[in-house]
C-alpha atoms as a PDB file:
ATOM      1  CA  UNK A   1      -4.855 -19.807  11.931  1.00  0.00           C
ATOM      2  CA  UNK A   2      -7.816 -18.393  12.590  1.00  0.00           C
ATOM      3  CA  UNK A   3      -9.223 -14.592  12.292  1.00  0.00           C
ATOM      4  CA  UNK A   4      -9.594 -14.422  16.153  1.00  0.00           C
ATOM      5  CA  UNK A   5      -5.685 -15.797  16.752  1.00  0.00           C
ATOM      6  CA  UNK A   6      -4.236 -13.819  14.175  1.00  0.00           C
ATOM      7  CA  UNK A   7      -6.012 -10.729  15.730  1.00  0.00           C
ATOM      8  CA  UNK A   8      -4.688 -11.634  19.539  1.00  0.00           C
ATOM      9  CA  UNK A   9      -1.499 -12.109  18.002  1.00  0.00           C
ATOM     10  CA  UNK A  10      -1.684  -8.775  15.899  1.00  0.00           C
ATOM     11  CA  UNK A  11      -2.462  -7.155  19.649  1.00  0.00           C
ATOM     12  CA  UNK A  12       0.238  -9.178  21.733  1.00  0.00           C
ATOM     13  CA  UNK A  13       2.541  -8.021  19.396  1.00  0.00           C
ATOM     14  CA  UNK A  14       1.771  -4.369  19.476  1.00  0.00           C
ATOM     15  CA  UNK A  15       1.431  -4.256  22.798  1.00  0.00           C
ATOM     16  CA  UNK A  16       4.937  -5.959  23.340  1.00  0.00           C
ATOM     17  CA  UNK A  17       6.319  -3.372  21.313  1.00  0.00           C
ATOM     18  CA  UNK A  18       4.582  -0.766  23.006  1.00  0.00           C
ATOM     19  CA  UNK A  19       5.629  -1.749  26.141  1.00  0.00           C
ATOM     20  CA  UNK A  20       9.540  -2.124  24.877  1.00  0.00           C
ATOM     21  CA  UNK A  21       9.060   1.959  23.445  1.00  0.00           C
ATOM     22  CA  UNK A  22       7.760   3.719  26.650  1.00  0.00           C
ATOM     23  CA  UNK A  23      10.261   1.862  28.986  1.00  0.00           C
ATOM     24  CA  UNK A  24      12.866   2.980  25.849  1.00  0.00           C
ATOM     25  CA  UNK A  25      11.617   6.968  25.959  1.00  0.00           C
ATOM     26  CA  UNK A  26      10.978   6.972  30.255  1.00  0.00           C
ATOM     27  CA  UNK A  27      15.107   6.316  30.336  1.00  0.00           C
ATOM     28  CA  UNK A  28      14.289   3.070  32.551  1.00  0.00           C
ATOM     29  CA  UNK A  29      16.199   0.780  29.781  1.00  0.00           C
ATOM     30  CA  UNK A  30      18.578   2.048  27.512  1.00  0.00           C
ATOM     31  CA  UNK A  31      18.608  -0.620  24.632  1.00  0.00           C
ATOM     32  CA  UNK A  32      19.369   0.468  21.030  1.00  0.00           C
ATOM     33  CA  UNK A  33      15.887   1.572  19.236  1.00  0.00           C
ATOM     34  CA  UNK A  34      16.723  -1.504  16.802  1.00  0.00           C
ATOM     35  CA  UNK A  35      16.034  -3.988  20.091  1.00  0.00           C
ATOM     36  CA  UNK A  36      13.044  -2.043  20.675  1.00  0.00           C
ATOM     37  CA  UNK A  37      11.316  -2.681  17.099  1.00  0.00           C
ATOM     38  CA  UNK A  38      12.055  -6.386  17.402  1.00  0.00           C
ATOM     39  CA  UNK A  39       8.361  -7.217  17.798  1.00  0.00           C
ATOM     40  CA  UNK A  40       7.424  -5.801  14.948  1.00  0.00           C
ATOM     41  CA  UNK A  41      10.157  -7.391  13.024  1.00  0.00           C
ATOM     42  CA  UNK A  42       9.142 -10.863  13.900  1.00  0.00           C
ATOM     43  CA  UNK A  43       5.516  -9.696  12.882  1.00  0.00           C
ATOM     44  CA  UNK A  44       7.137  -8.380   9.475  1.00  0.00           C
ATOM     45  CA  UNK A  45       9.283 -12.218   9.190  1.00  0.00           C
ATOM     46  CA  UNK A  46       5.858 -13.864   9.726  1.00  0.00           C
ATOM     47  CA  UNK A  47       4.181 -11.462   7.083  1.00  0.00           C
ATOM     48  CA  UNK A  48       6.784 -12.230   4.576  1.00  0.00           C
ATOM     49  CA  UNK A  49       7.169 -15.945   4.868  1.00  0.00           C
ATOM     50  CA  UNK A  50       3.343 -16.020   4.549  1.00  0.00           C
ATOM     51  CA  UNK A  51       3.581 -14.044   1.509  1.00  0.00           C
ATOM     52  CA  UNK A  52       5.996 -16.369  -0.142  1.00  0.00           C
ATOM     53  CA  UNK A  53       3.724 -19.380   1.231  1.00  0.00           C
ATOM     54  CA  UNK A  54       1.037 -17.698  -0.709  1.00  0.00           C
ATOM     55  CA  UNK A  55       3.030 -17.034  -3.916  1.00  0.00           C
ATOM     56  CA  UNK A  56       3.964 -21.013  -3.794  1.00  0.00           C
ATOM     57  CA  UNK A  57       0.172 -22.046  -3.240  1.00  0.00           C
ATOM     58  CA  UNK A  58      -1.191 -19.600  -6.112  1.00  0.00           C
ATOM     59  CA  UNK A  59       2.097 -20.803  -8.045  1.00  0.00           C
ATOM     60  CA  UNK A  60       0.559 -24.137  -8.619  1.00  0.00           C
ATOM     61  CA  UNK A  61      -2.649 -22.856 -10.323  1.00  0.00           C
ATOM     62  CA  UNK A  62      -1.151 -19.679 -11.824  1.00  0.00           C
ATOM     63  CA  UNK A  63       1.938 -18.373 -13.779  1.00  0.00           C
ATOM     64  CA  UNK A  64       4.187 -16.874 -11.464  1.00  0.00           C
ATOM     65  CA  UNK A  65       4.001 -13.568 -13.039  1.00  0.00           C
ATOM     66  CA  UNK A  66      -0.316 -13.821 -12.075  1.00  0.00           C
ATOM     67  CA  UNK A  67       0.528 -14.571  -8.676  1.00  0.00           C
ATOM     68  CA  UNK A  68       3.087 -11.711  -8.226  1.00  0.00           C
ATOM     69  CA  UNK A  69       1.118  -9.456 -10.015  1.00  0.00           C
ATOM     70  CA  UNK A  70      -1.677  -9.949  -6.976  1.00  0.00           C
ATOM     71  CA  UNK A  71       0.744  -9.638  -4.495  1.00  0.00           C
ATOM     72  CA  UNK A  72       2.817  -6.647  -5.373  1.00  0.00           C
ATOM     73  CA  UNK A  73       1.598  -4.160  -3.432  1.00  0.00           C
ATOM     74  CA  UNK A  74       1.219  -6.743  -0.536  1.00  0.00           C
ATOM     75  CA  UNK A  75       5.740  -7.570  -1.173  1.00  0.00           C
ATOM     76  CA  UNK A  76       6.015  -3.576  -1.814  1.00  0.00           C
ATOM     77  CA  UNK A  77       4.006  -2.222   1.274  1.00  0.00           C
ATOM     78  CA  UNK A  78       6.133  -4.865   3.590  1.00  0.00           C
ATOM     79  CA  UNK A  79       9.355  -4.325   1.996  1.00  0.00           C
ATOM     80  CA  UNK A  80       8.563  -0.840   2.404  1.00  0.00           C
ATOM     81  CA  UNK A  81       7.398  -0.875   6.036  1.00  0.00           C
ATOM     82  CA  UNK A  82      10.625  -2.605   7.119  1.00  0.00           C
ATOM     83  CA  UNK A  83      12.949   0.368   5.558  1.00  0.00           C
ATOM     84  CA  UNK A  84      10.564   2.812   7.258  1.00  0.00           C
ATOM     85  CA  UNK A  85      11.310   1.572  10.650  1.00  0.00           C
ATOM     86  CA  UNK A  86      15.150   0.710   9.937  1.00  0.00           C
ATOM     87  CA  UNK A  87      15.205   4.494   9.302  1.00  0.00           C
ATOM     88  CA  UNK A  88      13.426   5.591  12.296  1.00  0.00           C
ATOM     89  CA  UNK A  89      15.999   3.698  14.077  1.00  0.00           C
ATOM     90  CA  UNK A  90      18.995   5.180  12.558  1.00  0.00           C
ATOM     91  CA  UNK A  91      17.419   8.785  13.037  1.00  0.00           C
ATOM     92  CA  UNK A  92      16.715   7.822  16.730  1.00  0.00           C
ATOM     93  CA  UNK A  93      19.685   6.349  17.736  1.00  0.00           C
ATOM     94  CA  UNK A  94      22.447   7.909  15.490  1.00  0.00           C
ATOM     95  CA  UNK A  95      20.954  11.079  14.014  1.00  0.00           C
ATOM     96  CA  UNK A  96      22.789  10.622  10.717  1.00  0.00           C
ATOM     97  CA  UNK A  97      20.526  12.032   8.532  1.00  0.00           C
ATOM     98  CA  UNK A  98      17.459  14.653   8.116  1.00  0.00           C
ATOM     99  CA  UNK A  99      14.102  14.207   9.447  1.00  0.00           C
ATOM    100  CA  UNK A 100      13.133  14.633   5.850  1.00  0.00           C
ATOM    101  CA  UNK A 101      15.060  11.925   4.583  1.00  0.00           C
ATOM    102  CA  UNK A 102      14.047   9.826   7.165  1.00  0.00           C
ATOM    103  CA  UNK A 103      10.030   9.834   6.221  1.00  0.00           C
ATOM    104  CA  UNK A 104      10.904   9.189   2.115  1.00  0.00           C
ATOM    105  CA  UNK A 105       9.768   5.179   2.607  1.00  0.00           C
ATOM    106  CA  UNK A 106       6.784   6.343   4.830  1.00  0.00           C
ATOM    107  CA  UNK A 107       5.897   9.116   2.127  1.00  0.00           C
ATOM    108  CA  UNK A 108       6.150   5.925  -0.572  1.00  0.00           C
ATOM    109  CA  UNK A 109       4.352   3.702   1.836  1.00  0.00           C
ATOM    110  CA  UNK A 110       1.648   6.080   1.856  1.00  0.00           C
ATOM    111  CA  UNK A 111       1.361   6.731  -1.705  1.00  0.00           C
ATOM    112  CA  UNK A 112       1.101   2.904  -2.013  1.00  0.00           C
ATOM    113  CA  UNK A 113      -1.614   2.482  -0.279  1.00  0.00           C
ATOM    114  CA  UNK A 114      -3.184   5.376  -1.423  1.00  0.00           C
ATOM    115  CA  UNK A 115      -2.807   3.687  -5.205  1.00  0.00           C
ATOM    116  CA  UNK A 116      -4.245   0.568  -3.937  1.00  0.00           C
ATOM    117  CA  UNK A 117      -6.950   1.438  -2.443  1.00  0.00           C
ATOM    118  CA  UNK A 118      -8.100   3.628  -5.725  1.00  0.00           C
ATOM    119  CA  UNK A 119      -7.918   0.481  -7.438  1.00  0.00           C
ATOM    120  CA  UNK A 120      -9.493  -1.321  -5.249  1.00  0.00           C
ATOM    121  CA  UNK A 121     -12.402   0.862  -4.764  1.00  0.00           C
ATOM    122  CA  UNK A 122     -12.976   0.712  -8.610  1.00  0.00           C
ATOM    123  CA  UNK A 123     -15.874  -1.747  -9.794  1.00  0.00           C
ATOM    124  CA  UNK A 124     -14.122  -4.337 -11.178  1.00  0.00           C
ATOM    125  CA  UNK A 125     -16.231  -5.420 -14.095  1.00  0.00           C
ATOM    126  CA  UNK A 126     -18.824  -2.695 -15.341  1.00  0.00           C
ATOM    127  CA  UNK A 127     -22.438  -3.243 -15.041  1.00  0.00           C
ATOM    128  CA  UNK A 128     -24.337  -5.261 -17.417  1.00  0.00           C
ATOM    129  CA  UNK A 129     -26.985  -4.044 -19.842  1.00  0.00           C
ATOM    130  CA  UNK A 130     -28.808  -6.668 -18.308  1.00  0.00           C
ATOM    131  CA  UNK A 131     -29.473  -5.403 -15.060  1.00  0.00           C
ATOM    132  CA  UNK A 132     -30.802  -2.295 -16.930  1.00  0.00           C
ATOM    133  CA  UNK A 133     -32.858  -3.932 -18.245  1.00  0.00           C
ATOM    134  CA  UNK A 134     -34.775  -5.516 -15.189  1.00  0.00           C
ATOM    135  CA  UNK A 135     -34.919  -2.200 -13.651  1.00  0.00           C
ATOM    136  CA  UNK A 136     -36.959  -0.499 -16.440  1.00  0.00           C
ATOM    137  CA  UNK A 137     -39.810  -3.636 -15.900  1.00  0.00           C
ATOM    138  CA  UNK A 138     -39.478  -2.607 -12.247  1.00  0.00           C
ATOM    139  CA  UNK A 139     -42.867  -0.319 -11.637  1.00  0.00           C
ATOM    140  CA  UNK A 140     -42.262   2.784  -9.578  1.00  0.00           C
ATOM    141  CA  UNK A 141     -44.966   5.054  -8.082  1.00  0.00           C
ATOM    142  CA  UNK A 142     -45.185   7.202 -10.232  1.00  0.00           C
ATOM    143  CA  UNK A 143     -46.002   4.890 -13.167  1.00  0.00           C
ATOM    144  CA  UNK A 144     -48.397   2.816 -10.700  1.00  0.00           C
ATOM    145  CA  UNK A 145     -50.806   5.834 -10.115  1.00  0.00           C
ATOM    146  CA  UNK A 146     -50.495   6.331 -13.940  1.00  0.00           C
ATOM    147  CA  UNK A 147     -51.931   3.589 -14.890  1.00  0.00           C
END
């Protein structure tokens, strides 16, 4: 699928969801919040079958330990974006706990991708000496009117 497809899709599924939530908080329907996040749960199915897809795929070039290790924080941010909204749907349509209780996987969500984006922002291999190297032969100004 291409970039352009999975970005319409993306859209068509936030805006189905969308749609489902302000007809849910206007008092026109009166469906269970659960119904309402359906949307996004197909979008979260689709996410996870195409992470297990890719786990197979990298399986047969890689240990299975590699290919998890790539795709943890991929596994963790989904699994944890599913409990997130299973908990905003038992605060919103039974109340049975805290509104602090209720944003722990969002908090841990958060802090995920907060850690992964760190690393990710990292260099991953340090510079060579090399390239050191050919920027001391590069002449500057102020060694051109030197000379």
């Amino acid at each position: 699928m291409g970039f352009i497809q999975r970005a319409l899709f993306t859209w068509f599924v936030t805006l189905a969801f969308l749609i489902l939530l302000c007809l849910r908080l206007e008092s026109r329907i009166q469906w269970s919040f659960f119904i309402i996040f359906i949307p996004i749960w197909i979008y979260d199915v689709i996410l996870i079958i195409w992470l297990i897809l890719e786990l197979i795929k990298r399986h047969q070039h890689h240990r299975v330990i590699d290919s998890f290790k790539k795709y943890q924080f991929y596994i963790y941010g989904v699994l944890l974006k599913i409990c997130s909204q299973i908990s905003i749907c038992l605060k919103l349509d039974y109340n049975l706990f805290k509104l602090y209780i209720m944003m722990i996987p969002i908090w841990l969500l958060l802090i995920q991708l907060i850690i992964y984006v760190s690393l990710n922002l990292l260099p991953k291999h340090p510079p060579s000496s090399r390239s050191h190297q050919n920027r001391a032969m590069i002449p500057t100004a102020s060694t051109s009117i030197a000379s």
